[in-house]
Protein backbone atom coordinates (compact mmCIF):
# COMPACT_ATOMS: atom_id res chain seq x y z
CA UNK A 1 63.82 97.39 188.01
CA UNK A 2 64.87 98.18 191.40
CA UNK A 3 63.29 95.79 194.49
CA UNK A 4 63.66 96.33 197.98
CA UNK A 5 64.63 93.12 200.67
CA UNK A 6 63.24 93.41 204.20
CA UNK A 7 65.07 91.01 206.31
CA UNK A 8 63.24 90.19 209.52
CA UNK A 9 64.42 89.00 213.22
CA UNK A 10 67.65 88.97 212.83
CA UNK A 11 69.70 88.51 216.20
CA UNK A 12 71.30 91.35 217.38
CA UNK A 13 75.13 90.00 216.92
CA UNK A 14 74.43 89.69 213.21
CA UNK A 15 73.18 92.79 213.00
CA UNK A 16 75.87 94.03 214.93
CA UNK A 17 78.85 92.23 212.76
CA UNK A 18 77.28 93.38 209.44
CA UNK A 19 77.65 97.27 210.38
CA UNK A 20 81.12 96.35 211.81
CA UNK A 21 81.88 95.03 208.15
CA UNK A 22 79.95 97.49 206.76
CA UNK A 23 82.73 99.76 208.52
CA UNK A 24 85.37 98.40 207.70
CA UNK A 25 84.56 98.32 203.91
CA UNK A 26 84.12 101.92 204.03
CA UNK A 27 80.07 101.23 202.97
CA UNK A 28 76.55 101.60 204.94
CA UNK A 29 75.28 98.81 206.36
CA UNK A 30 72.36 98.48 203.51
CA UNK A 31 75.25 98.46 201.01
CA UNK A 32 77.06 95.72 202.65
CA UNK A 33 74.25 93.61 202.78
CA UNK A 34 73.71 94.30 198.95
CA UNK A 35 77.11 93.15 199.01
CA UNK A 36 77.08 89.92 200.54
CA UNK A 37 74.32 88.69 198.86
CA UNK A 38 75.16 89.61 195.46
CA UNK A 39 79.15 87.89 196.27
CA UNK A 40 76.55 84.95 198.04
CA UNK A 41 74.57 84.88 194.86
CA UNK A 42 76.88 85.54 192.09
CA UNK A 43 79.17 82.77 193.09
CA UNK A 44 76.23 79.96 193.12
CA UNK A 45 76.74 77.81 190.42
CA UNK A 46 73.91 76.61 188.29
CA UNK A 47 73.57 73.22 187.10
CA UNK A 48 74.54 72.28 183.67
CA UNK A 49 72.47 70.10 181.27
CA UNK A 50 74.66 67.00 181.86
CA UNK A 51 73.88 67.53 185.84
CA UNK A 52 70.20 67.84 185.63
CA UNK A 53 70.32 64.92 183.44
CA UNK A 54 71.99 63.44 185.65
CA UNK A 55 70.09 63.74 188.74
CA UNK A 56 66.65 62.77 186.38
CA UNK A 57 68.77 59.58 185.21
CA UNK A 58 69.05 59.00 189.29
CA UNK A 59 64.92 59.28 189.78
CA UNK A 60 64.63 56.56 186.90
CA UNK A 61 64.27 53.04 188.16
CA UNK A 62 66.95 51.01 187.00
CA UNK A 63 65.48 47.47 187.18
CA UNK A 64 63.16 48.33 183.97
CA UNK A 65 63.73 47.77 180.35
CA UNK A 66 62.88 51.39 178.65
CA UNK A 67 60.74 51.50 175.95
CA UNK A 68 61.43 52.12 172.81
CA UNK A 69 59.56 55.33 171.11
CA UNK A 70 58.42 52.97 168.31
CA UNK A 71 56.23 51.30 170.76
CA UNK A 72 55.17 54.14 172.55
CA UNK A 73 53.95 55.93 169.16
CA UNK A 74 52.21 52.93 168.63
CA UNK A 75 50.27 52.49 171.41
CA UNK A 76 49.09 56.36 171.51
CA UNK A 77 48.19 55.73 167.83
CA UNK A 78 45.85 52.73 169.21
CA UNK A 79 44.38 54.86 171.98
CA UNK A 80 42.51 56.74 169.43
């Protein structure tokens, strides 16, 4: 599926440097914005599982104990 982008107020000089790039690649304009973003985009890494468990291991207070699943089982079993 095909979407179209519609990039708003941009200044003038920007718009100005992307056809002068756009030129100088040989492309339109609309294909060297294509361009940049997908080079932008492609490029971005993602986090891997040991970084997002890392960053949730960072929200989680360190001053308290965990507890242990046996106890936590227990207590929802109690709830009831």
């Amino acid at each position: 599926m095909t979407a179209n982008l519609l990039v708003r107020n941009l200044d003038d000089e920007i718009i100005a440097r992307l056809k002068e790039r756009a030129m100088k690649h040989g492309r339109s304009a609309e294909a060297e914005h294509r361009e940049i973003l997908r080079q932008a985009l492609i490029n971005e890494a993602s986090d891997t599982f040991d970084e997002l468990a890392a960053k949730i291991r960072a929200m989680t207070p360190h001053d308290k104990k965990p507890t242990s699943s046996e106890v936590l089982l227990r207590e929802s079993r109690d709830e009831r």
